[in-house]
C-alpha atoms as a PDB file:
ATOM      1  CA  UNK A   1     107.738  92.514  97.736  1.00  0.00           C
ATOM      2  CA  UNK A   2     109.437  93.266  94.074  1.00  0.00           C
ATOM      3  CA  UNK A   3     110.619  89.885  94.120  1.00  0.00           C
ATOM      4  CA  UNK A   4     107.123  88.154  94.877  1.00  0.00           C
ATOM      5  CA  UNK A   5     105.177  90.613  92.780  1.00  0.00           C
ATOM      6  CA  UNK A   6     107.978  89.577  89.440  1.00  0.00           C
ATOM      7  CA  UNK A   7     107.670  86.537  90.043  1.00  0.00           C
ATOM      8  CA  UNK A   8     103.840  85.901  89.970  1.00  0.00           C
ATOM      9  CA  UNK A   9     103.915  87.647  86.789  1.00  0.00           C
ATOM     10  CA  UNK A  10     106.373  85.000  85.516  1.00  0.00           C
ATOM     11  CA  UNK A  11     103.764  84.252  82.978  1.00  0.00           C
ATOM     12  CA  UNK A  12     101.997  87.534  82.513  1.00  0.00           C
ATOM     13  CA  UNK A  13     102.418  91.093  82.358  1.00  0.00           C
ATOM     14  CA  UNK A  14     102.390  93.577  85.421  1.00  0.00           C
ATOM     15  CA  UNK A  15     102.707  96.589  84.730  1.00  0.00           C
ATOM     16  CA  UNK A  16      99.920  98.555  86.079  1.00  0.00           C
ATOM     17  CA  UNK A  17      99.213  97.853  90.099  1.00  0.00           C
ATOM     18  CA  UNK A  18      97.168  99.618  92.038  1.00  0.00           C
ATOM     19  CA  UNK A  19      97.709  99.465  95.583  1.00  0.00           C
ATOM     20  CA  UNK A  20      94.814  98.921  98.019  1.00  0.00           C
ATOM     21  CA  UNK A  21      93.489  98.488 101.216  1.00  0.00           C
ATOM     22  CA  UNK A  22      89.671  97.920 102.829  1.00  0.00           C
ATOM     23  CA  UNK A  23      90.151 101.406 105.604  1.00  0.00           C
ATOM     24  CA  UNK A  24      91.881 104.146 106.284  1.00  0.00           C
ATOM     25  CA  UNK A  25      95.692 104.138 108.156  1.00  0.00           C
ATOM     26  CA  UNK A  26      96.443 100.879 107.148  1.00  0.00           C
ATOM     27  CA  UNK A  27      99.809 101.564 104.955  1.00  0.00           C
ATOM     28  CA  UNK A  28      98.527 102.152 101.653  1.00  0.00           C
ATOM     29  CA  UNK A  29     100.565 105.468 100.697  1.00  0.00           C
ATOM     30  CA  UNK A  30     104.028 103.710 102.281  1.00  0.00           C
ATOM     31  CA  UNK A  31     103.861 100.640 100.479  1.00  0.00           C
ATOM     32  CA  UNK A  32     103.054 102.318  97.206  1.00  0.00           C
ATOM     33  CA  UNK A  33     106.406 104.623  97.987  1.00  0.00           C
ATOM     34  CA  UNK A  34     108.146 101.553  98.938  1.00  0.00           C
ATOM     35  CA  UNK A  35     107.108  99.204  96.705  1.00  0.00           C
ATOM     36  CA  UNK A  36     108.091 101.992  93.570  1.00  0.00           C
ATOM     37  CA  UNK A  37     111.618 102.782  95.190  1.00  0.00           C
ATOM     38  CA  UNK A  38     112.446  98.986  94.957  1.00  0.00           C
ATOM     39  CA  UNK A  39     111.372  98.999  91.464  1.00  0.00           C
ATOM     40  CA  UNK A  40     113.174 102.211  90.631  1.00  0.00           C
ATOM     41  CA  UNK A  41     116.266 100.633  92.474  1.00  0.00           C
ATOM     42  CA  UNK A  42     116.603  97.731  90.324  1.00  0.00           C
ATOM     43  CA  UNK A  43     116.456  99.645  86.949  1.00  0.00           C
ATOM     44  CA  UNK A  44     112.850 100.078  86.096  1.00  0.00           C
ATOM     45  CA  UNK A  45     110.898 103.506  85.381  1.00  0.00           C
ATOM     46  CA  UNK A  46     108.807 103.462  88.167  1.00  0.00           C
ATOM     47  CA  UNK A  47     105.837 105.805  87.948  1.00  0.00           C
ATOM     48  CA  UNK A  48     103.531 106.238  91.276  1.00  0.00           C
ATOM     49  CA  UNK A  49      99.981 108.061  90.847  1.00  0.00           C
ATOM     50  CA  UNK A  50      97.762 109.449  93.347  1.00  0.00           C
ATOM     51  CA  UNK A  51      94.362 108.146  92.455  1.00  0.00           C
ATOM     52  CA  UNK A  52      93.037 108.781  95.689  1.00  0.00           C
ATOM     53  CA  UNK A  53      91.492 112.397  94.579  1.00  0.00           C
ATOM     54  CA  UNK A  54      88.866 112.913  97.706  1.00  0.00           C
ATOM     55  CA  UNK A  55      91.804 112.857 100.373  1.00  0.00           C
ATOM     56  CA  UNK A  56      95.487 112.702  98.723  1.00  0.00           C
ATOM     57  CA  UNK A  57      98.524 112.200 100.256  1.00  0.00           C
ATOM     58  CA  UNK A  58     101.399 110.880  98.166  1.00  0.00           C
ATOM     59  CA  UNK A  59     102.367 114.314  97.177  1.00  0.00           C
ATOM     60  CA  UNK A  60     102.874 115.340 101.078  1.00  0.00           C
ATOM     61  CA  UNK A  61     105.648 111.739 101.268  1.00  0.00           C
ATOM     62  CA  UNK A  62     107.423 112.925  98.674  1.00  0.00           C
ATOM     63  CA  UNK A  63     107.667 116.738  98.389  1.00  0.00           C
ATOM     64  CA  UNK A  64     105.609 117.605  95.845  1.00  0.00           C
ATOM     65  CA  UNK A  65     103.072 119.887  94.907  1.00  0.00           C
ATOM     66  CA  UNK A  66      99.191 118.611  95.058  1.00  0.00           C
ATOM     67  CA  UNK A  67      98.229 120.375  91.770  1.00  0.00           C
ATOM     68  CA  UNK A  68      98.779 120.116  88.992  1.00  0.00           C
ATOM     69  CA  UNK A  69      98.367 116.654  88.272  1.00  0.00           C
ATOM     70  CA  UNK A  70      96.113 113.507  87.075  1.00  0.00           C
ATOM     71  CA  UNK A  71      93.050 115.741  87.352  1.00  0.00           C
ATOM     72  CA  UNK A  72      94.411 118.102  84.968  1.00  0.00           C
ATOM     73  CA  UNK A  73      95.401 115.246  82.549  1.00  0.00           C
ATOM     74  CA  UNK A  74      91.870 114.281  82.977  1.00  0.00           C
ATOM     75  CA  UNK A  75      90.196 117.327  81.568  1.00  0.00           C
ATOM     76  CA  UNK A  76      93.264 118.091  78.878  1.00  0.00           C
ATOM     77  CA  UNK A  77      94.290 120.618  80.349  1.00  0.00           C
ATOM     78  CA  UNK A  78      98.017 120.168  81.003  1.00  0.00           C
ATOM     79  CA  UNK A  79     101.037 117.541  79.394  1.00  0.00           C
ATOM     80  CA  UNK A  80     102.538 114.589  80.532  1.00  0.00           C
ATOM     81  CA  UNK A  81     105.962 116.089  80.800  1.00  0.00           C
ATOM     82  CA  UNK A  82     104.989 118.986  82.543  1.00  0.00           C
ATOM     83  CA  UNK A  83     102.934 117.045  85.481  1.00  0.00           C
ATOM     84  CA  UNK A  84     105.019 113.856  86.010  1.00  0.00           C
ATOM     85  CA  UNK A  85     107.452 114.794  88.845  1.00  0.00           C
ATOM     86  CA  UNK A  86     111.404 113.079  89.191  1.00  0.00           C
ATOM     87  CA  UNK A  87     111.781 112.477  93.029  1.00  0.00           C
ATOM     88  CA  UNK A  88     115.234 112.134  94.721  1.00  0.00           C
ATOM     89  CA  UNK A  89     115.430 108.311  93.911  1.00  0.00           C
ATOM     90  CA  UNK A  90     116.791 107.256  90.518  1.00  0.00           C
ATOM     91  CA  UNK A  91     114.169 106.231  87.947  1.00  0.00           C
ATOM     92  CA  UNK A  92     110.876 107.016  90.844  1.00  0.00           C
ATOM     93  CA  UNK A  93     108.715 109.794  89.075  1.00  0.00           C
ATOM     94  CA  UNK A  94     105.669 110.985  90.713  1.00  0.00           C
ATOM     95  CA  UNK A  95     101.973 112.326  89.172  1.00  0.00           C
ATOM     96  CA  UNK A  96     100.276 113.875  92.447  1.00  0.00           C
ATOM     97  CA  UNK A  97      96.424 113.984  91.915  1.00  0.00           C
ATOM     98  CA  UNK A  98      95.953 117.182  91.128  1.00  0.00           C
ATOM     99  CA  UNK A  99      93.006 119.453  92.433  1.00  0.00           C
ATOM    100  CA  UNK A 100      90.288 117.352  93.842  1.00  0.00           C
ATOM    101  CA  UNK A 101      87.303 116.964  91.144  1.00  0.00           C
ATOM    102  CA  UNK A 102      83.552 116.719  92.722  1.00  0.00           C
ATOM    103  CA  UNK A 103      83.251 113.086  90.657  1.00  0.00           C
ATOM    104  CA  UNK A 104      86.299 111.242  91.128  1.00  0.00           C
ATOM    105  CA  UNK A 105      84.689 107.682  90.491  1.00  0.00           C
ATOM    106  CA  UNK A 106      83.170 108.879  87.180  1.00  0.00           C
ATOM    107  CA  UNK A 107      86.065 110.369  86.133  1.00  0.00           C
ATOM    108  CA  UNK A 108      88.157 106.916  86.830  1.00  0.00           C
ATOM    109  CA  UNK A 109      85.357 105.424  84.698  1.00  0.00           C
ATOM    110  CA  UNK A 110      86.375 107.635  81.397  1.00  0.00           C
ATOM    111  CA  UNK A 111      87.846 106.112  78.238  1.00  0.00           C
ATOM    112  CA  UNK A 112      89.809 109.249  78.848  1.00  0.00           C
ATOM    113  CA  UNK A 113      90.963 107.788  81.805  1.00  0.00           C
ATOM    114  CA  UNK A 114      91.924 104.951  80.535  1.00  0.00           C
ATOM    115  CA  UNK A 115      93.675 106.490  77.305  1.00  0.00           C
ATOM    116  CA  UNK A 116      95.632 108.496  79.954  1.00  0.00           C
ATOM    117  CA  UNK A 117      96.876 105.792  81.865  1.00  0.00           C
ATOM    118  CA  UNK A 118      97.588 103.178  79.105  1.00  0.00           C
ATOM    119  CA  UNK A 119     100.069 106.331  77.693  1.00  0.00           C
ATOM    120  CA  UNK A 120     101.325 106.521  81.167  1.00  0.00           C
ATOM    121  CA  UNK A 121     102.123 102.190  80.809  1.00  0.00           C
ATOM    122  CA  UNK A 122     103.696 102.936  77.482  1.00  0.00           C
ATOM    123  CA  UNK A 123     106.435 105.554  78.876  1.00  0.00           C
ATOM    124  CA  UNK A 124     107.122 103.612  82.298  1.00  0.00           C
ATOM    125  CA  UNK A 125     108.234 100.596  82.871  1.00  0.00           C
ATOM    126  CA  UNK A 126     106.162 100.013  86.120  1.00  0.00           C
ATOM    127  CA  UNK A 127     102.970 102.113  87.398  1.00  0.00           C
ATOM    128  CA  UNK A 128     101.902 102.056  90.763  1.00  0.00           C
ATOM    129  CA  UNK A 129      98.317 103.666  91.816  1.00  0.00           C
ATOM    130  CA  UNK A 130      97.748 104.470  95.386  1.00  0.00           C
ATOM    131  CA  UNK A 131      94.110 104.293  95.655  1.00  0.00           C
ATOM    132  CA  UNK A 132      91.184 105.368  98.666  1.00  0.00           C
ATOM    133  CA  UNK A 133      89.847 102.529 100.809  1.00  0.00           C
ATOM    134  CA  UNK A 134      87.667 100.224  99.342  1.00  0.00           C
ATOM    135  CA  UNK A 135      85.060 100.186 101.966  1.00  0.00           C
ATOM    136  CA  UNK A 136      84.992 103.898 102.055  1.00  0.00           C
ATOM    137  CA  UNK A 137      84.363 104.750  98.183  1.00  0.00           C
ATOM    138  CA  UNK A 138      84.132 102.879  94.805  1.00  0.00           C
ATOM    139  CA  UNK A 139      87.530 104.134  93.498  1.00  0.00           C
ATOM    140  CA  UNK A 140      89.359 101.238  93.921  1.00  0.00           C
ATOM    141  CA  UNK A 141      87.107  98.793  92.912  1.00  0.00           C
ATOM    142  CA  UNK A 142      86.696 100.789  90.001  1.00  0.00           C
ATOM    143  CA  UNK A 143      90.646 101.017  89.281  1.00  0.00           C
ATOM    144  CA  UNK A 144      91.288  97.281  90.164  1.00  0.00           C
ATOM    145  CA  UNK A 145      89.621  96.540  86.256  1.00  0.00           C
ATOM    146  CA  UNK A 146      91.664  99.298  85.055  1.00  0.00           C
ATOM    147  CA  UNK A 147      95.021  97.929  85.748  1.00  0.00           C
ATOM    148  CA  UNK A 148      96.911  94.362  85.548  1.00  0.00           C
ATOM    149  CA  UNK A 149      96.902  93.576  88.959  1.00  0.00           C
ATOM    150  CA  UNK A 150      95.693  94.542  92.881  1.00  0.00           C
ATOM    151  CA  UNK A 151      97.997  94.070  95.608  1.00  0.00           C
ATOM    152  CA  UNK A 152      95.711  94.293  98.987  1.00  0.00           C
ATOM    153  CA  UNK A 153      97.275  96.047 102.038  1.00  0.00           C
ATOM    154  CA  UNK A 154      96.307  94.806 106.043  1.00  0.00           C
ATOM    155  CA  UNK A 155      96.988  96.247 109.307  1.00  0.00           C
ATOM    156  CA  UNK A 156      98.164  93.252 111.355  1.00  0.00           C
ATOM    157  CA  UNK A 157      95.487  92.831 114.334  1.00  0.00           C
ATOM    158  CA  UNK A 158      93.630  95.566 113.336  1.00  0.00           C
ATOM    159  CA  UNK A 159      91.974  94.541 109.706  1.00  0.00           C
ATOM    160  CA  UNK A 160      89.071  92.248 110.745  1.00  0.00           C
ATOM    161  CA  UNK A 161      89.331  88.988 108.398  1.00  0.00           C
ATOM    162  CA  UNK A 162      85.641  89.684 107.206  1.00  0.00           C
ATOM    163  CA  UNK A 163      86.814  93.228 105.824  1.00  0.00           C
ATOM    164  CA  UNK A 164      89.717  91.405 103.563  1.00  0.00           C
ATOM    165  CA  UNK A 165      87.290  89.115 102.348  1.00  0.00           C
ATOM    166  CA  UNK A 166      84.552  91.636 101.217  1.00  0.00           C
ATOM    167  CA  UNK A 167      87.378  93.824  99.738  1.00  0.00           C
ATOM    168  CA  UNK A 168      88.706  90.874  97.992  1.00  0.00           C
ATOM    169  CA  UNK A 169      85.394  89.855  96.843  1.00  0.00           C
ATOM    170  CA  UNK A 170      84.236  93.480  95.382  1.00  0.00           C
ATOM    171  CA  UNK A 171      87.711  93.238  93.642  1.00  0.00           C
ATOM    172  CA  UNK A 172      86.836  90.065  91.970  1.00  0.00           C
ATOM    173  CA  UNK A 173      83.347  91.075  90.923  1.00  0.00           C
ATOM    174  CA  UNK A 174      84.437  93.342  88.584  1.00  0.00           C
ATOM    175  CA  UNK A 175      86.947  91.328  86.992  1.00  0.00           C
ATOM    176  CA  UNK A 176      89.890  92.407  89.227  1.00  0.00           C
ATOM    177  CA  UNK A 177      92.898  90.133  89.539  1.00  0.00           C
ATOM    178  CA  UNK A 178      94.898  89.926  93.314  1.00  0.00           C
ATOM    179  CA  UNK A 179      98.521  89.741  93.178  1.00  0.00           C
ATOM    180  CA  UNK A 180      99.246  89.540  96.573  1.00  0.00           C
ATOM    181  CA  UNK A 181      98.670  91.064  99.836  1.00  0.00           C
ATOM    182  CA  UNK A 182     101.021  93.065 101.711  1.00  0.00           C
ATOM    183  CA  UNK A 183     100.871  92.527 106.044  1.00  0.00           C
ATOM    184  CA  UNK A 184     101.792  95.702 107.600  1.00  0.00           C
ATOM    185  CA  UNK A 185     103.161  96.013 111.115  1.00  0.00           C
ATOM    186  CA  UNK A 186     103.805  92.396 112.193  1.00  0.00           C
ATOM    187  CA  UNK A 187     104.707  91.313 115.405  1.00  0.00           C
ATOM    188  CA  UNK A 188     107.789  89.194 114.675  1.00  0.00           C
ATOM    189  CA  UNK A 189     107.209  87.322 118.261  1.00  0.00           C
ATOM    190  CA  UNK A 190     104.097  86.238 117.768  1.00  0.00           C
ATOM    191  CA  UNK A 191     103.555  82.802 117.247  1.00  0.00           C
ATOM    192  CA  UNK A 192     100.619  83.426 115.146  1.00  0.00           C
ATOM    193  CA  UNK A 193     102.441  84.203 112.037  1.00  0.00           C
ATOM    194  CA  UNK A 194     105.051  81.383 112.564  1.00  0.00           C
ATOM    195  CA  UNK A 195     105.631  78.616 110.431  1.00  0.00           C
ATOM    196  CA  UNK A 196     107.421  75.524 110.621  1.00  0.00           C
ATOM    197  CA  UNK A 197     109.143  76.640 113.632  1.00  0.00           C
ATOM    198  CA  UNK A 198     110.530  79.577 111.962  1.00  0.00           C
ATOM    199  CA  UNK A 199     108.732  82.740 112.180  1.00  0.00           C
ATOM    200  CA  UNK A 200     108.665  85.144 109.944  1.00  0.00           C
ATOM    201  CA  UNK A 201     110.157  87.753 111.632  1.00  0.00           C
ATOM    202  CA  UNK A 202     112.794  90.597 111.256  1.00  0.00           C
ATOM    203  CA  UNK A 203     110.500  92.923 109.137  1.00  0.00           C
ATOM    204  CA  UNK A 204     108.035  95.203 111.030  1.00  0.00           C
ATOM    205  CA  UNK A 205     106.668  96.606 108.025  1.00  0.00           C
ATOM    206  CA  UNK A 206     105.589  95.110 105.043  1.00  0.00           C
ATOM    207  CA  UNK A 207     105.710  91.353 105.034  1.00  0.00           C
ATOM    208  CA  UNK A 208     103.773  90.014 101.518  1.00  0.00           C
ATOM    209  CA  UNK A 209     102.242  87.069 100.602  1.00  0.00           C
ATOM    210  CA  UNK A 210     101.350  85.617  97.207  1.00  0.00           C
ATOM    211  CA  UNK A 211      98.362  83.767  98.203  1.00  0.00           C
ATOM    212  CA  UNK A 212      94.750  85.236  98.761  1.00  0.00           C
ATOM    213  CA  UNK A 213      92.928  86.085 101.278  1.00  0.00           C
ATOM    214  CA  UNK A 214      91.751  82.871 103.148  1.00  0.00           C
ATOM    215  CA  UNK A 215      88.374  82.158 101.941  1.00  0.00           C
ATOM    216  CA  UNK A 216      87.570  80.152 104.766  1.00  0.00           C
ATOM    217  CA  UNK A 217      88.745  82.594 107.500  1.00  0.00           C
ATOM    218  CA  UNK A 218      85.940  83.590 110.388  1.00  0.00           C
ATOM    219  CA  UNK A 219      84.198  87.004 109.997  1.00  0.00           C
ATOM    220  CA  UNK A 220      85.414  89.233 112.817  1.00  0.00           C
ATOM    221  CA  UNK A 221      88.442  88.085 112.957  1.00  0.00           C
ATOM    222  CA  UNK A 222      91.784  90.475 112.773  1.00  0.00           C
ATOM    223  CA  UNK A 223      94.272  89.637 109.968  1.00  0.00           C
END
């Protein structure tokens, strides 16, 4: 996924993804933790941010604290030093979300907002959002014209094909720009996801592709 996600920024910059998905339980929170451990692997100060302030849950995968965090950045209240968490992986630092605020969208919609996480680009190498479901709430929409890139995230068999293409389409509306999308839960023996004779298998979790979501692809349809 690092590799992919470098490379189609060969001629641009990447450095603020948020990750996304169209529903609940479809590997949003793991791919963000994932995807930023890679990162933080190879060298990079990885930064991973829990924008998803109506139900969080990247603080509970990596041991920290909910509060304080981005909410209290939000309102001035706290500093960057003091809320940005180290984890136990080299170079991975965490910013949990904080206490939940009754206006999460609007808040996401603030210059301060976007002051806050342009400082946050400046001291990291890499930022990685983990956002709420698309089809649930505005947020991500909202942070997909925030950041440099969206990397979608399906449930294999479970996402209908109609629900990536309305996500992908809300993304675009706004001026959003796909990276990739990442295939969670693959069935390495199914001939579905073959190609050329050789399937794709040997990874059960996480499989991404470059390309967009097939425009042409039949509503009701699982990914």
């Amino acid at each position: 996924m690092r590799f992919h996600i470098l490379f189609s920024a060969a001629d641009r910059q990447l450095k603020t993804l948020v990750v996304c998905s169209a529903n609940p339980r479809e590997g949003k929170t793991t791919s963000v933790i994932y995807l930023g451990t890679t990162m933080a692997q190879s060298g990079q100060r990885t930064l991973v941010i829990d924008t998803d302030m109506r139900r969080p849950r990247l603080h509970r995968s990596t041991g920290v604290a909910l509060a304080p965090g981005l909410s209290n950045l939000l309102i001035g209240e706290d500093s960057y030093d003091h809320l940005i968490q180290p984890t136990e992986v080299a170079n991975l630092f965490i910013l949990p979300c904080g206490l939940t605020p009754p206006n999460p969208a609007e808040l996401l919609l603030t210059k301060r907002f976007e002051h806050v996480l342009g400082e946050l680009a400046r001291r990291f190498d890499r930022v990685i959002l983990d956002s709420p479901p698309i089809h649930a709430v505005t947020d991500a929409v909202v942070l997909s014209k925030r950041v440099d890139g969206a990397i979608l995230v399906v449930r294999a068999s479970k996402t209908m094909r109609d629900e990536l293409r309305r996500s992908a389409r809300q993304i675009r509306d706004v001026g959003g720009s796909i990276v990739g999308v990442i295939v969670n839960e693959l069935d390495a023996r199914d001939s579905y996801y073959g190609y050329g004779g050789y399937g794709y298998g040997g990874y059960g979790y996480g499989r991404y592709y470059g390309a967009d979501p097939d425009p042409d692809a039949k509503p009701g349809e699982a990914a």
